[in-house]
PDB file of N, CA and C in Angstrom:
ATOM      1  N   UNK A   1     220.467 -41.182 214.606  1.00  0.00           N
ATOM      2  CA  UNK A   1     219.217 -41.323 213.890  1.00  0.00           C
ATOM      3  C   UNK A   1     219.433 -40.904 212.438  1.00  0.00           C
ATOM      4  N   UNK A   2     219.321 -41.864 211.393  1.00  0.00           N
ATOM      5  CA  UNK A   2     219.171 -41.310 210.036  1.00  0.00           C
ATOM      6  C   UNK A   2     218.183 -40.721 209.930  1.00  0.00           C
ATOM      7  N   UNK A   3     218.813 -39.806 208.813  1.00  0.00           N
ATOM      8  CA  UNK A   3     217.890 -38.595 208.117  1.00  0.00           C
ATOM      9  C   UNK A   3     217.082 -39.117 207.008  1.00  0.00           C
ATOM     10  N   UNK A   4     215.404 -39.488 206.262  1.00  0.00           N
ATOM     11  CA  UNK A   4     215.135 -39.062 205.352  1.00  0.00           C
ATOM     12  C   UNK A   4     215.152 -38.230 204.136  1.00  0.00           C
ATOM     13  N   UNK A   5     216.353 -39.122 203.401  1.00  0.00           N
ATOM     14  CA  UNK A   5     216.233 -37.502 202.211  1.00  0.00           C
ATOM     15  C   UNK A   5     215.269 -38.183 200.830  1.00  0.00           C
ATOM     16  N   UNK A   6     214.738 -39.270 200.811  1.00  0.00           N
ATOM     17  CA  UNK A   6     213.904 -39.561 199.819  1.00  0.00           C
ATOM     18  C   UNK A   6     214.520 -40.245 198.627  1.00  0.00           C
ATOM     19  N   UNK A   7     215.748 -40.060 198.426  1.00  0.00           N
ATOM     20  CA  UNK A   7     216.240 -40.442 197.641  1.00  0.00           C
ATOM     21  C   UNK A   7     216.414 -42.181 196.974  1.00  0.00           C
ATOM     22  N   UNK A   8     216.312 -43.064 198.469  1.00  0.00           N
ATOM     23  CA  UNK A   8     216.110 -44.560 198.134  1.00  0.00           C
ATOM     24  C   UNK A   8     214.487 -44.506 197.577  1.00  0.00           C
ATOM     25  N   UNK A   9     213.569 -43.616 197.760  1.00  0.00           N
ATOM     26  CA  UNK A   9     212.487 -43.973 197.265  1.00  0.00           C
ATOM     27  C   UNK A   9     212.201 -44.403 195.907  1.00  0.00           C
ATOM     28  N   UNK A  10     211.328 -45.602 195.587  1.00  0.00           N
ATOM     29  CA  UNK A  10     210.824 -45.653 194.277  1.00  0.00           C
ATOM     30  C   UNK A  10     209.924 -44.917 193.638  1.00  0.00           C
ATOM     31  N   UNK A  11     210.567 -44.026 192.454  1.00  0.00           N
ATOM     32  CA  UNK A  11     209.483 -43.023 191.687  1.00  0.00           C
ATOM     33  C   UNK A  11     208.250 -44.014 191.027  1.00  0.00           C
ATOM     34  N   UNK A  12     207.577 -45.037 191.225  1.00  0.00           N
ATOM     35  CA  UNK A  12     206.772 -45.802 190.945  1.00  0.00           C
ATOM     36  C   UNK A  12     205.918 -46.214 192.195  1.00  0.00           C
ATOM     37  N   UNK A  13     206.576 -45.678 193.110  1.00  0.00           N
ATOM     38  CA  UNK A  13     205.364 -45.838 194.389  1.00  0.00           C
ATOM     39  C   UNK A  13     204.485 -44.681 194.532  1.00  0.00           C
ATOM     40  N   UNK A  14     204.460 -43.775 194.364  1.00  0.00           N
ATOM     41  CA  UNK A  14     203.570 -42.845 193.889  1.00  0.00           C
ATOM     42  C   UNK A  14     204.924 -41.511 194.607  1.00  0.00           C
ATOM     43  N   UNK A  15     204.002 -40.007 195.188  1.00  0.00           N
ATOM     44  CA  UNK A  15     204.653 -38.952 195.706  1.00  0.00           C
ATOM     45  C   UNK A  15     204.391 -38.267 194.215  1.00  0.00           C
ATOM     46  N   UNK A  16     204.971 -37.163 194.872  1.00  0.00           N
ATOM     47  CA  UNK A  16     204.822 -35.752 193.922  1.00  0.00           C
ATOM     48  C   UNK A  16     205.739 -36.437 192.717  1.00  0.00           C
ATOM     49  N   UNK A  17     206.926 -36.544 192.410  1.00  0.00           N
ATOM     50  CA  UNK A  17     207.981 -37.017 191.059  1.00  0.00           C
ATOM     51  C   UNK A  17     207.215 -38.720 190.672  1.00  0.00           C
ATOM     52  N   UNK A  18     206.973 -39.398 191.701  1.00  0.00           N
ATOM     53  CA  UNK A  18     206.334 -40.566 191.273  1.00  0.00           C
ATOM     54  C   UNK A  18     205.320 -40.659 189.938  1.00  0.00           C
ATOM     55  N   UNK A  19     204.080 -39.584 190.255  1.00  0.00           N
ATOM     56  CA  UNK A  19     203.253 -39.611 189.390  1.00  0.00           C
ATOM     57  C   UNK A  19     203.627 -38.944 187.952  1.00  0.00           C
ATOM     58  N   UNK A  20     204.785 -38.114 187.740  1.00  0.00           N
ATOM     59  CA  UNK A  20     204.991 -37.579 186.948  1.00  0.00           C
ATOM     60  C   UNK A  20     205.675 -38.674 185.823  1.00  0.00           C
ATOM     61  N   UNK A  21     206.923 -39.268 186.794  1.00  0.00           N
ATOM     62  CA  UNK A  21     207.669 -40.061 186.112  1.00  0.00           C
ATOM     63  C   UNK A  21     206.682 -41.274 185.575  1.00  0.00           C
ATOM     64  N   UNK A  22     206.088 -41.980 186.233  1.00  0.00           N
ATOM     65  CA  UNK A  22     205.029 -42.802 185.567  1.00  0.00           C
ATOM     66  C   UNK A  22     204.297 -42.959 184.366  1.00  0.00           C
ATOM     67  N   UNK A  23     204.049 -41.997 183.543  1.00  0.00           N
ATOM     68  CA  UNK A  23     203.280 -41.779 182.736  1.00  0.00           C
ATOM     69  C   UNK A  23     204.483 -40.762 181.449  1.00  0.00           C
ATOM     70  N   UNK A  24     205.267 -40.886 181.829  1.00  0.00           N
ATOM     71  CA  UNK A  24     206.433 -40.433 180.786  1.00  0.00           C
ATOM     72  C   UNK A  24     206.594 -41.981 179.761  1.00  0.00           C
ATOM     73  N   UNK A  25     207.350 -41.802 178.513  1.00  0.00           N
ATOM     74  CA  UNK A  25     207.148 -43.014 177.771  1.00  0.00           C
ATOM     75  C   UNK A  25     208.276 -43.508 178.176  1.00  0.00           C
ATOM     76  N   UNK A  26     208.272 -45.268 177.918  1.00  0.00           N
ATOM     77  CA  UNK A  26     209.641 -45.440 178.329  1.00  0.00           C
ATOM     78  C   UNK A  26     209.836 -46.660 176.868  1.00  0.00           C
ATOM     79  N   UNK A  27     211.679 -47.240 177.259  1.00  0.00           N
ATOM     80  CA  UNK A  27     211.999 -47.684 177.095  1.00  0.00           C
ATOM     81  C   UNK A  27     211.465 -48.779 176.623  1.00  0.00           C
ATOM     82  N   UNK A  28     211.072 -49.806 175.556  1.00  0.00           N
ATOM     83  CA  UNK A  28     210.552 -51.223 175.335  1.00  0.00           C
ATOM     84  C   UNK A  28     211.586 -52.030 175.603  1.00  0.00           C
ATOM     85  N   UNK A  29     210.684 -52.631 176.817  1.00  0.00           N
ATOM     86  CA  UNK A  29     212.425 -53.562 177.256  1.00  0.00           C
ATOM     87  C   UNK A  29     212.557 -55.006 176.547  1.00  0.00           C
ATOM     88  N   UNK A  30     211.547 -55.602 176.056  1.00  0.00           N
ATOM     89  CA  UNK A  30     211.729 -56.420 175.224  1.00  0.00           C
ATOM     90  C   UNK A  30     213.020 -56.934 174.022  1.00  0.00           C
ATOM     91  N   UNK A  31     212.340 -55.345 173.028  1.00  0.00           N
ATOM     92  CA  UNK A  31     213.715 -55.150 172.354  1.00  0.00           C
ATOM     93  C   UNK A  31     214.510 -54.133 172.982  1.00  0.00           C
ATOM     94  N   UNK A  32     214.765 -53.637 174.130  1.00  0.00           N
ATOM     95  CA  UNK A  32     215.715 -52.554 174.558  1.00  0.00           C
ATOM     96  C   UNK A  32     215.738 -51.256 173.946  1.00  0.00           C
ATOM     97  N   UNK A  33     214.578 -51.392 173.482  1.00  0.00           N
ATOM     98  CA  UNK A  33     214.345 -49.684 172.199  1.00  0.00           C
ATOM     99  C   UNK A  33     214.910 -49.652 170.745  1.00  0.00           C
ATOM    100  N   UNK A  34     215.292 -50.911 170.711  1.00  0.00           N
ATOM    101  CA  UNK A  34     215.570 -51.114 169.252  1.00  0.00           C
ATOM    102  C   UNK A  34     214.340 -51.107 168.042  1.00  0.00           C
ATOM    103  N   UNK A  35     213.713 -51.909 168.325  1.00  0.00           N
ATOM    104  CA  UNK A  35     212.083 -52.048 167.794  1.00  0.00           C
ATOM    105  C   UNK A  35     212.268 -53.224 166.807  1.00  0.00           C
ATOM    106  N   UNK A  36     213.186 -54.019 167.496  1.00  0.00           N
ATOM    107  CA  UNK A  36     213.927 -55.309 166.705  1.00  0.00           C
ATOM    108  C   UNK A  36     213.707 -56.361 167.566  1.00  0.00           C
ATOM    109  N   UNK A  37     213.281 -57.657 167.796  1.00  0.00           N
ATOM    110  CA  UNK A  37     213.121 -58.681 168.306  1.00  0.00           C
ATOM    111  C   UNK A  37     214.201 -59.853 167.452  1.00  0.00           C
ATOM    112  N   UNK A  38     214.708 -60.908 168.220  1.00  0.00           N
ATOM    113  CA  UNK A  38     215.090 -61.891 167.396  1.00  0.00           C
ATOM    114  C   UNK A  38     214.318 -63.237 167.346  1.00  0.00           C
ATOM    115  N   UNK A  39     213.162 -63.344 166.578  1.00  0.00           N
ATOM    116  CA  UNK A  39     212.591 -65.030 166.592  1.00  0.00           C
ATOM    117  C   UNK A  39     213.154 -65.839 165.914  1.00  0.00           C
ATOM    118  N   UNK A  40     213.102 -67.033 167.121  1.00  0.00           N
ATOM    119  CA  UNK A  40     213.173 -68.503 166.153  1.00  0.00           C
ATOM    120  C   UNK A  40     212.372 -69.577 165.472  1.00  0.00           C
ATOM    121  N   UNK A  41     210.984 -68.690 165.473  1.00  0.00           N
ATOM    122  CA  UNK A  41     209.819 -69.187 164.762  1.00  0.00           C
ATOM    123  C   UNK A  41     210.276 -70.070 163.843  1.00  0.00           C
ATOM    124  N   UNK A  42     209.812 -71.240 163.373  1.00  0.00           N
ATOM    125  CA  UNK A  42     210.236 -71.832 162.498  1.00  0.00           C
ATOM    126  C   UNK A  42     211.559 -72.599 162.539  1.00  0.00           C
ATOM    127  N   UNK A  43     212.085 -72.376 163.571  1.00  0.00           N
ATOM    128  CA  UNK A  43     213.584 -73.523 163.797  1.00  0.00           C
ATOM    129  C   UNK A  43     214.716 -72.523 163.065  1.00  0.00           C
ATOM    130  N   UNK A  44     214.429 -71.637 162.730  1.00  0.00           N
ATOM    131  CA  UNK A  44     215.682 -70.259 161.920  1.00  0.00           C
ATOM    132  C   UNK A  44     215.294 -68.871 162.886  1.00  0.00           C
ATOM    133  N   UNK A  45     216.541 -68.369 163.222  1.00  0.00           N
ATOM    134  CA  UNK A  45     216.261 -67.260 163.938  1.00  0.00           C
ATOM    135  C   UNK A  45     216.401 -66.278 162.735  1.00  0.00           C
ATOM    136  N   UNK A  46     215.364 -65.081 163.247  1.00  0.00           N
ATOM    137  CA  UNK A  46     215.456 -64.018 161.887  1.00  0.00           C
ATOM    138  C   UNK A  46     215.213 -62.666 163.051  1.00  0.00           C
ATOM    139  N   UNK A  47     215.651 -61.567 162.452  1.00  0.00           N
ATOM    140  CA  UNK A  47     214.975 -60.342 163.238  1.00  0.00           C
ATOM    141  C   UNK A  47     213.669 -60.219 162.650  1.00  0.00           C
ATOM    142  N   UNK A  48     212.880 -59.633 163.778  1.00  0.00           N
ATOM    143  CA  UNK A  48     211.678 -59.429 162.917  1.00  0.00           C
ATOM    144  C   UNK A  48     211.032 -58.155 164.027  1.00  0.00           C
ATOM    145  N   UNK A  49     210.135 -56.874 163.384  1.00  0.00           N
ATOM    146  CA  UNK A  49     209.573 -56.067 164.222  1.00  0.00           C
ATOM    147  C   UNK A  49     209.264 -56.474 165.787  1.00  0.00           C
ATOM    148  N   UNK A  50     209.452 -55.948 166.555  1.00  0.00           N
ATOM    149  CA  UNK A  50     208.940 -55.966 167.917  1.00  0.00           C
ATOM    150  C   UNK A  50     207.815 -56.013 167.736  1.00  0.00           C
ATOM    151  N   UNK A  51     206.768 -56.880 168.595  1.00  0.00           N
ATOM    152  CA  UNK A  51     205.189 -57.023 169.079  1.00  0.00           C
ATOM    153  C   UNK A  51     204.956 -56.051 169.684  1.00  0.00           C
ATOM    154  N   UNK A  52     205.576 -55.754 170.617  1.00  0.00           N
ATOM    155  CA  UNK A  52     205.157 -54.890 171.742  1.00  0.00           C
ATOM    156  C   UNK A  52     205.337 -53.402 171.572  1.00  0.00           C
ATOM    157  N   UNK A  53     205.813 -52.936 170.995  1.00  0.00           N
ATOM    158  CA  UNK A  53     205.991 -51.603 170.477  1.00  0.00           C
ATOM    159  C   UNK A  53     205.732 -51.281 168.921  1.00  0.00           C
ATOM    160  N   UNK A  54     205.850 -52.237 168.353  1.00  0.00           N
ATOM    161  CA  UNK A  54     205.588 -52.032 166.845  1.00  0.00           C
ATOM    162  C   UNK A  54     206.791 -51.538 165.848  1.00  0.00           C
ATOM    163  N   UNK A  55     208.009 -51.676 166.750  1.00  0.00           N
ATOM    164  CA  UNK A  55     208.774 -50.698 165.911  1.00  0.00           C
ATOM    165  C   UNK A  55     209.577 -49.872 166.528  1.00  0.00           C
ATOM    166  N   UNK A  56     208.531 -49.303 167.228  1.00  0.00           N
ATOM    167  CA  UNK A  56     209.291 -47.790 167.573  1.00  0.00           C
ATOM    168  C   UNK A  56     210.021 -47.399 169.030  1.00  0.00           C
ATOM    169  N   UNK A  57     209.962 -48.811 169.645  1.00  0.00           N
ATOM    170  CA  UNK A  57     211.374 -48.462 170.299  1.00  0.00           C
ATOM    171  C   UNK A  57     210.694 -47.929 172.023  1.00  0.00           C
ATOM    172  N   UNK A  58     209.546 -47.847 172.141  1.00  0.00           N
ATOM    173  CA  UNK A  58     209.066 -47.018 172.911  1.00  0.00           C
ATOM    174  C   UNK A  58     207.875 -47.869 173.546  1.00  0.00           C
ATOM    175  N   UNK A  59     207.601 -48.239 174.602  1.00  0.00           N
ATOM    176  CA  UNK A  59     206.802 -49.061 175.489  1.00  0.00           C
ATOM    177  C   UNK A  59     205.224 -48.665 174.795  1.00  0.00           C
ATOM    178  N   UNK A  60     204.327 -49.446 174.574  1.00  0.00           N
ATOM    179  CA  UNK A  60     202.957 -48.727 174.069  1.00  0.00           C
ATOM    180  C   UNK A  60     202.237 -49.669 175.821  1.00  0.00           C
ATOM    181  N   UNK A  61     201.451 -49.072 176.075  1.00  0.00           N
ATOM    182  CA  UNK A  61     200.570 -49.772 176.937  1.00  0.00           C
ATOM    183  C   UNK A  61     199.386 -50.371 176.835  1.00  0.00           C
ATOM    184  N   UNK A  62     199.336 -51.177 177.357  1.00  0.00           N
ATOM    185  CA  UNK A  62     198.387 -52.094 177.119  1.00  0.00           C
ATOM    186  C   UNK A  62     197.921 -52.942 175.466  1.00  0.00           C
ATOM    187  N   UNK A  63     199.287 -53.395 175.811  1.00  0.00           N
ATOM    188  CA  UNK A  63     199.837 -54.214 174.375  1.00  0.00           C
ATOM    189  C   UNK A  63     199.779 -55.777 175.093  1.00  0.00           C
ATOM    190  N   UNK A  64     199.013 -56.373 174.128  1.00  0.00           N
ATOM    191  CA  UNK A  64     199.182 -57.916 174.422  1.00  0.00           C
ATOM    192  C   UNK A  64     199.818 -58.798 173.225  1.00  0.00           C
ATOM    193  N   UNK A  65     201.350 -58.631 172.797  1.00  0.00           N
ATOM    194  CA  UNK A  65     201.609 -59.482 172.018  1.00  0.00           C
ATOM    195  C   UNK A  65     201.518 -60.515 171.240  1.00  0.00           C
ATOM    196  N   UNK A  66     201.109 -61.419 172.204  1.00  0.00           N
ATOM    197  CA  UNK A  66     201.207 -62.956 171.863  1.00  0.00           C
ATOM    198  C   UNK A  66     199.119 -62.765 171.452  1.00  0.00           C
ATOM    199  N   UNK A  67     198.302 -62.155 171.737  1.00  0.00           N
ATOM    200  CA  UNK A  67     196.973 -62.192 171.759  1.00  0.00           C
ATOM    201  C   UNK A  67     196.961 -62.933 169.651  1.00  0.00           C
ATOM    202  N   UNK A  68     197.388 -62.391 169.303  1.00  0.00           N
ATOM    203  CA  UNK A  68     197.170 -62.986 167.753  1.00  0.00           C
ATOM    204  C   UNK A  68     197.260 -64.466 167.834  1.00  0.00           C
ATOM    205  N   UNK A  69     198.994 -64.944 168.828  1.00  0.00           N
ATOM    206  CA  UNK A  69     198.867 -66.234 168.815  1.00  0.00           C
ATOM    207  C   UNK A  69     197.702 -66.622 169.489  1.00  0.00           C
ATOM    208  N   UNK A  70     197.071 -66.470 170.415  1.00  0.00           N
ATOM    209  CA  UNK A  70     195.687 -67.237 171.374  1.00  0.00           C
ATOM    210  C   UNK A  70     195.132 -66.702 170.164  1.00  0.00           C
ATOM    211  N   UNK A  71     194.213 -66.178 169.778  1.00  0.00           N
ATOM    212  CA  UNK A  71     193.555 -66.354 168.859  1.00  0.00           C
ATOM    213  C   UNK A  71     193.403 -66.551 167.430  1.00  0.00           C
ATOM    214  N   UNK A  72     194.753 -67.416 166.749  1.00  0.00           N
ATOM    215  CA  UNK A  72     195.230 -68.335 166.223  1.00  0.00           C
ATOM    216  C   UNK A  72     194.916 -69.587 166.611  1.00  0.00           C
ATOM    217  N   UNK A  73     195.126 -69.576 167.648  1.00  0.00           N
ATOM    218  CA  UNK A  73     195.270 -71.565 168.756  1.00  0.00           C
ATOM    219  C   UNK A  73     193.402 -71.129 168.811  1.00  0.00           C
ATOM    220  N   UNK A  74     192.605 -70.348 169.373  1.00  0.00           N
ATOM    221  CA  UNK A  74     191.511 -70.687 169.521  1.00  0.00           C
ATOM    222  C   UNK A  74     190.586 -71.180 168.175  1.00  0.00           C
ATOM    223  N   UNK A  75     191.230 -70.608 167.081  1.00  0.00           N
ATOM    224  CA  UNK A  75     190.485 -70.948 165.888  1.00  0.00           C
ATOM    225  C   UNK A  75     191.373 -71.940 165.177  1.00  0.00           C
ATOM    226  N   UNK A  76     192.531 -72.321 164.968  1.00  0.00           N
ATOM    227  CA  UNK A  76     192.682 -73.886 165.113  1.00  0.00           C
ATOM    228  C   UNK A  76     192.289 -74.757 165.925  1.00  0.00           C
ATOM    229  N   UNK A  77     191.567 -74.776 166.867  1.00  0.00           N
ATOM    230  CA  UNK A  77     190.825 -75.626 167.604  1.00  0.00           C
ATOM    231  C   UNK A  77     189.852 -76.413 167.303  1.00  0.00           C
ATOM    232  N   UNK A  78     189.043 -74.805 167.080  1.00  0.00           N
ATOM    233  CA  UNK A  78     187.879 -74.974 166.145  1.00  0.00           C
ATOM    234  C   UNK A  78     187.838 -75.674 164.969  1.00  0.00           C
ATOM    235  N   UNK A  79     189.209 -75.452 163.805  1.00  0.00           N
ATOM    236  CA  UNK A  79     188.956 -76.409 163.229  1.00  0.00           C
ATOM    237  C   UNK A  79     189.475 -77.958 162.827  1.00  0.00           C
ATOM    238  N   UNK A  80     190.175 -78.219 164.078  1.00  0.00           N
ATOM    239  CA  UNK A  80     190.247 -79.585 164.132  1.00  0.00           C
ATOM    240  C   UNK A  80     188.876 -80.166 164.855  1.00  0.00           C
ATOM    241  N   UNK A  81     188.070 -79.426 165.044  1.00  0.00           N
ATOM    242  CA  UNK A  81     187.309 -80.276 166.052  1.00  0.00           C
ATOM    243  C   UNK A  81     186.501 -81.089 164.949  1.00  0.00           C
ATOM    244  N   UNK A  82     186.543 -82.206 165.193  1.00  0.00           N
ATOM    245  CA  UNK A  82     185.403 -83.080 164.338  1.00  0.00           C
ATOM    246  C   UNK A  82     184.042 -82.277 163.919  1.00  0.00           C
ATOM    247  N   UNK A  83     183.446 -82.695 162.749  1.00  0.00           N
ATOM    248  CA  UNK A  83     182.376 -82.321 162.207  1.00  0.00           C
ATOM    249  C   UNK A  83     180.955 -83.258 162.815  1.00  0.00           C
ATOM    250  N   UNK A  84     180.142 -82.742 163.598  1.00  0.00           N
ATOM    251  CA  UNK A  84     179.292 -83.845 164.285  1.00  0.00           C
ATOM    252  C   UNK A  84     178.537 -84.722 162.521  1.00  0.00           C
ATOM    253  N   UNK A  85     178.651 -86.035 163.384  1.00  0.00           N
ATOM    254  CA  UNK A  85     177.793 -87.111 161.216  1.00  0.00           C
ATOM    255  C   UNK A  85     176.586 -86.200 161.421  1.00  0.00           C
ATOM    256  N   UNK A  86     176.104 -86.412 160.424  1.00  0.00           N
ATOM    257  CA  UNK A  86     174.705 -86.105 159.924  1.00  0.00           C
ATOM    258  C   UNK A  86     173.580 -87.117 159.882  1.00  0.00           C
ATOM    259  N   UNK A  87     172.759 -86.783 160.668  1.00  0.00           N
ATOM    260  CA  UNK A  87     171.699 -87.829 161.011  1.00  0.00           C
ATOM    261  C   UNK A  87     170.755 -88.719 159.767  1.00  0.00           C
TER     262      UNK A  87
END
C-alpha cells in the first residue's frame, strides 16, 4: 500500500501551502518576466512593453490586454457604419 506524503499534490488546488502559494506574485509568462514582448504589428517585429504586466516582469491580475484592441474594433465600427440620408 502506498503512503501519502502530499508531495504530487498541486499547491493550486487549495490545502494549508495551496492558499498561501496562490496569492504570492508570480512570474508574467507572456514575457517570462522580462516586461518585454516581441510584436509584429505592422509587418516589422519590434520589442515593445508587455500588456500584461506593464513592464515589470510580474503577473498583475486581472489584466485584459488586448481590451484596448476590442475597444478600438468597437469604435471603428461605429465609424464605418453609414450615416442614415436625411429626410
Amino acid at each position: 500500500m502506498a503512503r501519502d506524503t502530499g508531495e504530487d499534490r498541486d499547491p493550486a488546488q487549495g490545502g494549508e501551502d495551496g492558499v498561501e502559494a496562490s496569492h504570492e506574485p508570480r512570474e508574467c509568462m507572456p514575457c517570462r518576466g522580462t516586461g518585454e514582448v516581441i510584436s509584429h504589428l505592422g509587418g516589422t517585429a519590434s520589442t515593445v512593453t508587455c500588456p500584461w504586466c506593464g513592464g515589470g516582469g510580474v503577473r498583475v491580475a486581472d489584466v485584459n490586454a488586448q481590451a484596448r484592441w476590442l475597444d478600438a474594433d468597437s469604435a471603428g465600427a461605429e465609424a464605418d457604419t453609414p450615416a442614415e440620408p436625411a429626410a
